[in-house]
N, C-alpha and C. Protein backbone atom coordinates (compact mmCIF):
# COMPACT_ATOMS: atom_id res chain seq x y z
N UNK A 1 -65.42 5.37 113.65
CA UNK A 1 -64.21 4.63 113.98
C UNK A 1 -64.60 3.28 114.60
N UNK A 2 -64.02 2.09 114.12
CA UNK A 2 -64.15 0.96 114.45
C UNK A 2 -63.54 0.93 115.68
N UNK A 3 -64.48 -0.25 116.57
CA UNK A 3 -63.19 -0.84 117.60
C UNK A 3 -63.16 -2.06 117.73
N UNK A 4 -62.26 -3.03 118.50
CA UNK A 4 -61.84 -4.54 118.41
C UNK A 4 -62.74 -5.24 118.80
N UNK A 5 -63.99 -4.75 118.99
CA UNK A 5 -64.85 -5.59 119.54
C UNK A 5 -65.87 -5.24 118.20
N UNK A 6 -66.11 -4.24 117.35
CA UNK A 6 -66.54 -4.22 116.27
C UNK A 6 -66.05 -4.81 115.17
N UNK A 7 -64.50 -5.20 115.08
CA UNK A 7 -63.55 -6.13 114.35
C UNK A 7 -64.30 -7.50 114.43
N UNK A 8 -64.27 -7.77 115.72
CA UNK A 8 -64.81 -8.86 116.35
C UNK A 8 -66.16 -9.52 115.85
N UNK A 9 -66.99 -8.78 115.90
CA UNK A 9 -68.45 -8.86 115.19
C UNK A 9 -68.48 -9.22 113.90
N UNK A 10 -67.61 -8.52 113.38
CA UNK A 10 -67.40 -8.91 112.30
C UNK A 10 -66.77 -9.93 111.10
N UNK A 11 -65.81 -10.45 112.38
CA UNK A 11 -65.10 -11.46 111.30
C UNK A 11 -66.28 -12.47 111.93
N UNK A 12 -67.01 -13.03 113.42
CA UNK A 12 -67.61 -13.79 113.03
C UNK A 12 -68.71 -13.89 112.48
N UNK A 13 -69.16 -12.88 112.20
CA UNK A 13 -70.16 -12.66 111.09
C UNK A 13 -69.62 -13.44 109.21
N UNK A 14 -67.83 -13.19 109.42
CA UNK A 14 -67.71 -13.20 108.04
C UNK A 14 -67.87 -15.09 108.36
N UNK A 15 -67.24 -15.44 109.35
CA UNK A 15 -67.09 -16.98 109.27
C UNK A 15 -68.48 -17.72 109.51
N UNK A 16 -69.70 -17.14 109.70
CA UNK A 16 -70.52 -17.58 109.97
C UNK A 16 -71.29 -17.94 108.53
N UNK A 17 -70.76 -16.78 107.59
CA UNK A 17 -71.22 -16.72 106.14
C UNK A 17 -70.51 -17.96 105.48
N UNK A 18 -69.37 -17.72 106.06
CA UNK A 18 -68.30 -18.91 105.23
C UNK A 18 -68.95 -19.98 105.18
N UNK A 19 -69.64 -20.67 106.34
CA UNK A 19 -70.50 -22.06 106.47
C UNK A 19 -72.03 -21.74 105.69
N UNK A 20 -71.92 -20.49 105.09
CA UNK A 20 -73.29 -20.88 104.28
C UNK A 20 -74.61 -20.01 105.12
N UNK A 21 -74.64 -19.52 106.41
CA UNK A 21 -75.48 -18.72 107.24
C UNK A 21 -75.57 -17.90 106.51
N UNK A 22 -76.85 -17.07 106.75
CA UNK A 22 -77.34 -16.05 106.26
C UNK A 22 -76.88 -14.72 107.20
N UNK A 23 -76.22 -13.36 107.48
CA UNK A 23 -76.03 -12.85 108.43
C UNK A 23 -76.18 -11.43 108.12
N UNK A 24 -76.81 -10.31 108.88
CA UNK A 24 -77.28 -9.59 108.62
C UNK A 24 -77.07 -8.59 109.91
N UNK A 25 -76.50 -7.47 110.03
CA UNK A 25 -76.86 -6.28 111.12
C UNK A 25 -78.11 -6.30 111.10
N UNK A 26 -78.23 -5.81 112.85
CA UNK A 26 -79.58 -5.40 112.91
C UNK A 26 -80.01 -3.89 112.17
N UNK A 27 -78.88 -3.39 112.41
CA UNK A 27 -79.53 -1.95 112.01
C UNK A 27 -78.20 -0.92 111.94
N UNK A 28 -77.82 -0.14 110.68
CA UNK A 28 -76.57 0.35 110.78
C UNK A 28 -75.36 0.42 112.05
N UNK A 29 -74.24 0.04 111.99
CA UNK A 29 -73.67 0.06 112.90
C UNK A 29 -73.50 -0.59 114.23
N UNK A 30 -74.77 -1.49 113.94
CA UNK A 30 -75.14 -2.20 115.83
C UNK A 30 -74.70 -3.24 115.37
N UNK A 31 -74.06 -3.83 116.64
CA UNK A 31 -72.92 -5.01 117.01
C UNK A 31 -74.13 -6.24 116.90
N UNK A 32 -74.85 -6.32 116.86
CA UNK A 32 -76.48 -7.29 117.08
C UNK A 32 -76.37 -7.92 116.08
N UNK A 33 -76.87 -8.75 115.48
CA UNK A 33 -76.64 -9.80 114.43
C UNK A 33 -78.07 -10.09 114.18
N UNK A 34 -79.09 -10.40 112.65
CA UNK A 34 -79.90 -11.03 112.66
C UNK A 34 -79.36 -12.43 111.94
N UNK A 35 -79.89 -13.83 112.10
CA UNK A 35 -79.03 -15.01 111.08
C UNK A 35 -80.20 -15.86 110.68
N UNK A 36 -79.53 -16.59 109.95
CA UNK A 36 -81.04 -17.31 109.39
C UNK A 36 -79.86 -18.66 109.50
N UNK A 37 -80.69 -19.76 110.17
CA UNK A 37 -80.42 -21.01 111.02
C UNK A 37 -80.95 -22.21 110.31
N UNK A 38 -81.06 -22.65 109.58
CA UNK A 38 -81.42 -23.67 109.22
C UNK A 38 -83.04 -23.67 108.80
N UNK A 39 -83.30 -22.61 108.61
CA UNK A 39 -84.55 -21.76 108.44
C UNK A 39 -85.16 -21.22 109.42
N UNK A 40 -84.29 -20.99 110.24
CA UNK A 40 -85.06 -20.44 111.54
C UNK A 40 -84.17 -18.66 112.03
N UNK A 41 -85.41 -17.68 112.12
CA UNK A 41 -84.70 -16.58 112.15
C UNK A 41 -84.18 -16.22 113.56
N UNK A 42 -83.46 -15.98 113.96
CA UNK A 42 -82.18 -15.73 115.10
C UNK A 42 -81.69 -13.92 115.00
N UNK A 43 -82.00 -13.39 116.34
CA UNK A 43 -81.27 -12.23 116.79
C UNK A 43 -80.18 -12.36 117.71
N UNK A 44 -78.97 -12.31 117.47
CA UNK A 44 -78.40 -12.62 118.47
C UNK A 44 -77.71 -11.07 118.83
N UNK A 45 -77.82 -11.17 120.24
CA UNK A 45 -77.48 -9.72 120.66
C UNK A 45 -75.72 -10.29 121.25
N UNK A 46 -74.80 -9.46 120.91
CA UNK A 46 -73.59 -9.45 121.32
C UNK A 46 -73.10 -8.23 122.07
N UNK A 47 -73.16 -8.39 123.40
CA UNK A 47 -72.96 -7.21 124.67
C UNK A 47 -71.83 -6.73 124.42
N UNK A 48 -70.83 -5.64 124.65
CA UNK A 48 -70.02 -4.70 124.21
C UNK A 48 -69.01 -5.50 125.14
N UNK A 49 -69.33 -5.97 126.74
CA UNK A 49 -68.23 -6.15 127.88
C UNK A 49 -67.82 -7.75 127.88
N UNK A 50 -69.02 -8.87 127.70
CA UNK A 50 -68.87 -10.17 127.07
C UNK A 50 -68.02 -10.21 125.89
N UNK A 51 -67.86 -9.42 124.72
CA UNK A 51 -66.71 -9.87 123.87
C UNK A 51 -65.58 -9.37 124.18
N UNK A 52 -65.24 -8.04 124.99
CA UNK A 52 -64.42 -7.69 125.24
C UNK A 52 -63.45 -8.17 126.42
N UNK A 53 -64.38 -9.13 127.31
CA UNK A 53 -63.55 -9.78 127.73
C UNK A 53 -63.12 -11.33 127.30
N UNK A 54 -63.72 -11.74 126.20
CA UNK A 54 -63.23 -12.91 125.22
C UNK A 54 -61.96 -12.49 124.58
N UNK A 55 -62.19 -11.21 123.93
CA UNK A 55 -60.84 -10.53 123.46
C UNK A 55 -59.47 -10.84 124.20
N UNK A 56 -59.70 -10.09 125.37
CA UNK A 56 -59.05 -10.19 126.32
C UNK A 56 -58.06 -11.14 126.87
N UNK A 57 -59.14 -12.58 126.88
CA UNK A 57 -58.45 -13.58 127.37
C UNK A 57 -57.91 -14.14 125.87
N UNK A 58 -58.18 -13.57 124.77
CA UNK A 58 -57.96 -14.46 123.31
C UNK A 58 -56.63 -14.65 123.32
N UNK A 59 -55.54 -13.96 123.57
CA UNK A 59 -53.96 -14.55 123.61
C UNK A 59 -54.22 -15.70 124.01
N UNK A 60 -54.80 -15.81 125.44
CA UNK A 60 -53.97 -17.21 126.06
C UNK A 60 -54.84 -18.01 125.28
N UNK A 61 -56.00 -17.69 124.96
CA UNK A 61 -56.60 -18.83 124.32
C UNK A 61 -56.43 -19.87 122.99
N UNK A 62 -55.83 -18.56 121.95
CA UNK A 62 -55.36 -18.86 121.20
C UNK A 62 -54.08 -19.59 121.15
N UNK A 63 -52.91 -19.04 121.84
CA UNK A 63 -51.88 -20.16 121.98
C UNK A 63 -52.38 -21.75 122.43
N UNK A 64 -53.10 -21.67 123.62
CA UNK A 64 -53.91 -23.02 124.10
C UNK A 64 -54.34 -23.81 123.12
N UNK A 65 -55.70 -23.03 122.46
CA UNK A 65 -56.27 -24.13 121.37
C UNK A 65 -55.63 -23.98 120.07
N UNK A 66 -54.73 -23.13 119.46
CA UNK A 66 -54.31 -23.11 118.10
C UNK A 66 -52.73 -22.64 117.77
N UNK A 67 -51.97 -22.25 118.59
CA UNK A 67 -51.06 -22.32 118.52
C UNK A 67 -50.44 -21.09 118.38
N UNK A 68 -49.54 -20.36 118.47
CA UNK A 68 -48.92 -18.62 118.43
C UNK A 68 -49.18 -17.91 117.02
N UNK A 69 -49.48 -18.66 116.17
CA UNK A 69 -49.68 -18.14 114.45
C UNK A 69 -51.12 -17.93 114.76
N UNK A 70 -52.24 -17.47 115.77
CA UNK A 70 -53.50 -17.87 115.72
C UNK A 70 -53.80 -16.30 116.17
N UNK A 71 -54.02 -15.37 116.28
CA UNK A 71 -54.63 -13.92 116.96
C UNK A 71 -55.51 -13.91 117.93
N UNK A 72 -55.59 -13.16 118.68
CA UNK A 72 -56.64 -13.09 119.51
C UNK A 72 -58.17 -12.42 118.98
N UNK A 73 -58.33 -11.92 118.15
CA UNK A 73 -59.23 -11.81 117.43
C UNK A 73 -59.76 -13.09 116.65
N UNK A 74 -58.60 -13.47 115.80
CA UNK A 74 -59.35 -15.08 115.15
C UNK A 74 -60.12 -15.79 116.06
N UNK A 75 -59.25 -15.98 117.24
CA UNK A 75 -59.60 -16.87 118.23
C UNK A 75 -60.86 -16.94 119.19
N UNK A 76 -60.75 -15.57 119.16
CA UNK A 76 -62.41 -14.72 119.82
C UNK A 76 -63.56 -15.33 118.72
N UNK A 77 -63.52 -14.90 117.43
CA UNK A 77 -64.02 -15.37 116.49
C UNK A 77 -64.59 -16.72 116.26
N UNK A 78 -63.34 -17.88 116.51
CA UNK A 78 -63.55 -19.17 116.09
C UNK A 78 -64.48 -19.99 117.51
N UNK A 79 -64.23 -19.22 118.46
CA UNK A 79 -64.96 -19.69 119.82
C UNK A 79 -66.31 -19.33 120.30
N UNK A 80 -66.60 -18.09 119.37
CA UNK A 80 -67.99 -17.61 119.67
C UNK A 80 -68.79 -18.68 118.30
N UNK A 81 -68.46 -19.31 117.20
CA UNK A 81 -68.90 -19.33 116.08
C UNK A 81 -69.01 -21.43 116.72
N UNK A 82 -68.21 -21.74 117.87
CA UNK A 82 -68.02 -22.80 118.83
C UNK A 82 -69.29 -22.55 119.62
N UNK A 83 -69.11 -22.00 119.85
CA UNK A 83 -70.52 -21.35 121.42
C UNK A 83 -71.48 -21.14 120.67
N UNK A 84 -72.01 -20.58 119.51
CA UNK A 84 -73.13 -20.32 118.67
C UNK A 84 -73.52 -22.11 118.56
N UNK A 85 -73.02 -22.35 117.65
CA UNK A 85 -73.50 -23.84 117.82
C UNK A 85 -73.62 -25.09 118.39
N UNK A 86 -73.10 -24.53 119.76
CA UNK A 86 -73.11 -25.60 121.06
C UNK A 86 -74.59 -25.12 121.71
N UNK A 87 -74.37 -23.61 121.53
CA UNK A 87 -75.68 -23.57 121.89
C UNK A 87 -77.00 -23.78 121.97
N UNK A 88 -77.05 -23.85 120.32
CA UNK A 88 -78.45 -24.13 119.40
C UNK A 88 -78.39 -25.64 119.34
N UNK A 89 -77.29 -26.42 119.76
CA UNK A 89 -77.76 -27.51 119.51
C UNK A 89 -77.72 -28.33 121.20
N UNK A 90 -77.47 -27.74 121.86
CA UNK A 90 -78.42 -27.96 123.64
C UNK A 90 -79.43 -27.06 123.61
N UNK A 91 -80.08 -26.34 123.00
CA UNK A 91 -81.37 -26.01 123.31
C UNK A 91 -82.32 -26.82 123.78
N UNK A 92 -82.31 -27.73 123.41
CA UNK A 92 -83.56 -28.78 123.60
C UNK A 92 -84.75 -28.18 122.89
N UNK A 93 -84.94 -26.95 121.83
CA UNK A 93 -85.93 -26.12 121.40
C UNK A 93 -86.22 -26.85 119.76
N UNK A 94 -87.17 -27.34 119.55
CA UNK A 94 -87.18 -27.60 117.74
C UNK A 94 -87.03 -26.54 116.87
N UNK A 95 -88.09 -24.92 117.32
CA UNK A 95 -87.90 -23.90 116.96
C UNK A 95 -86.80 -22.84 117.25
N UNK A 96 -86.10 -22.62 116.74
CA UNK A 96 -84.74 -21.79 117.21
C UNK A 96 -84.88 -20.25 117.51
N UNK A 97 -85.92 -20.06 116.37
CA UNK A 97 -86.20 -18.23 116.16
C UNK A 97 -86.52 -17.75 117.63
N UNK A 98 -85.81 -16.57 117.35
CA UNK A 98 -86.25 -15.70 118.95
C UNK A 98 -84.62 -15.05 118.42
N UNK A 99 -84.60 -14.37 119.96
CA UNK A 99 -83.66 -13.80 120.34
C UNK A 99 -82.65 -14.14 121.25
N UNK A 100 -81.00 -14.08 120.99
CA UNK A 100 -80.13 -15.44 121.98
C UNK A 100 -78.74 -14.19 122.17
N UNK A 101 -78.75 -14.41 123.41
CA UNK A 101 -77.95 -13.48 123.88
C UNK A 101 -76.26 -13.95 124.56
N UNK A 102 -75.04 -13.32 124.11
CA UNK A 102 -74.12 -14.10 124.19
C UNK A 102 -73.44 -13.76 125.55
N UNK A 103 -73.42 -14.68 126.30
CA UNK A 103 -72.77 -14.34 128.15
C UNK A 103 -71.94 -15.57 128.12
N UNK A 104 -70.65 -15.07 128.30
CA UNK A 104 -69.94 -16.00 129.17
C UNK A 104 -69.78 -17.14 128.40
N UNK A 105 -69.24 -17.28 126.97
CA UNK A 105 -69.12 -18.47 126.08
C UNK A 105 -70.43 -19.04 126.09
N UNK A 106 -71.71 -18.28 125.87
CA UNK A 106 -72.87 -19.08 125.88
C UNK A 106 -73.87 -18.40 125.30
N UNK A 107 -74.65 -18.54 124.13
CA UNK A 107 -75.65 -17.75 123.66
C UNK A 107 -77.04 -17.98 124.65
N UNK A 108 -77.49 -17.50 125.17
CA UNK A 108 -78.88 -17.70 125.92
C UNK A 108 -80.05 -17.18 125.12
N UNK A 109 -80.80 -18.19 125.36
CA UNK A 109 -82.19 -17.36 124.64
C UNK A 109 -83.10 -16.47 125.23
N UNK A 110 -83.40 -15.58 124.80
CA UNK A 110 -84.33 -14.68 125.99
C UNK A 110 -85.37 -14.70 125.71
C-alpha cells in the first residue's frame, strides 16, 4: 500500500524525467532516488518526516505560489524539483556524484 509521501516520490521522480534526468529507485520500494545529473551520478536520500512535513505545509504553499487549482502534492513536487536544483547549483562542487540528502527545502551532500 502506497502512502502520500510515496505519491510524493514519485511524481517528482516523474517531473524530474520530464526535464530529461535519468531517475531510478534505489532498490524496490525505497523512497531513495539514484539520478544521473548532467553526467554525474547522484543518490539522493528522501527522509520519510522531511517530505511529510512539505506535504503538510503544501496547501498553503500551493495557494501562495500557484494558486487553488495547484494540490498539495503537485506543489510538494514542484518545490523539491526547486530545491534539487538550487542545490546542485550552490554547491560550489564541479563533481556532483555522491550522496545528497533532502532537509528542510535543501538537498545536503553527505
Amino acid at each position: 500500500m502506497t502512502t502520500a509521501v510515496d505519491d510524493l516520490v514519485s511524481l517528482f521522480a516523474a517531473k524530474l524525467r520530464m526535464d530529461g534526468t535519468w531517475v531510478s529507485p534505489v532498490a524496490q520500494g525505497s523512497r531513495n532516488v539514484h539520478v544521473e545529473y548532467h553526467g554525474d551520478h547522484l543518490t539522493l536520500v528522501l527522509p520519510e518526516g522531511d517530505l511529510s512535513t512539505l506535504l503538510a505545509e503544501g496547501d498553503e504553499l500551493a495557494r501562495d505560489l500557484w494558486g487553488p487549482s495547484v494540490s498539495a502534492q503537485e506543489a510538494a513536487a514542484r518545490l523539491m524539483t526547486v530545491h534539487l536544483q538550487e542545490s546542485l547549483d550552490s554547491s560550489g562542487h564541479e563533481d556532483l556524484s555522491g550522496t545528497w540528502t533532502y532537509r528542510s527545502g535543501f538537498f545536503f551532500r553527505s
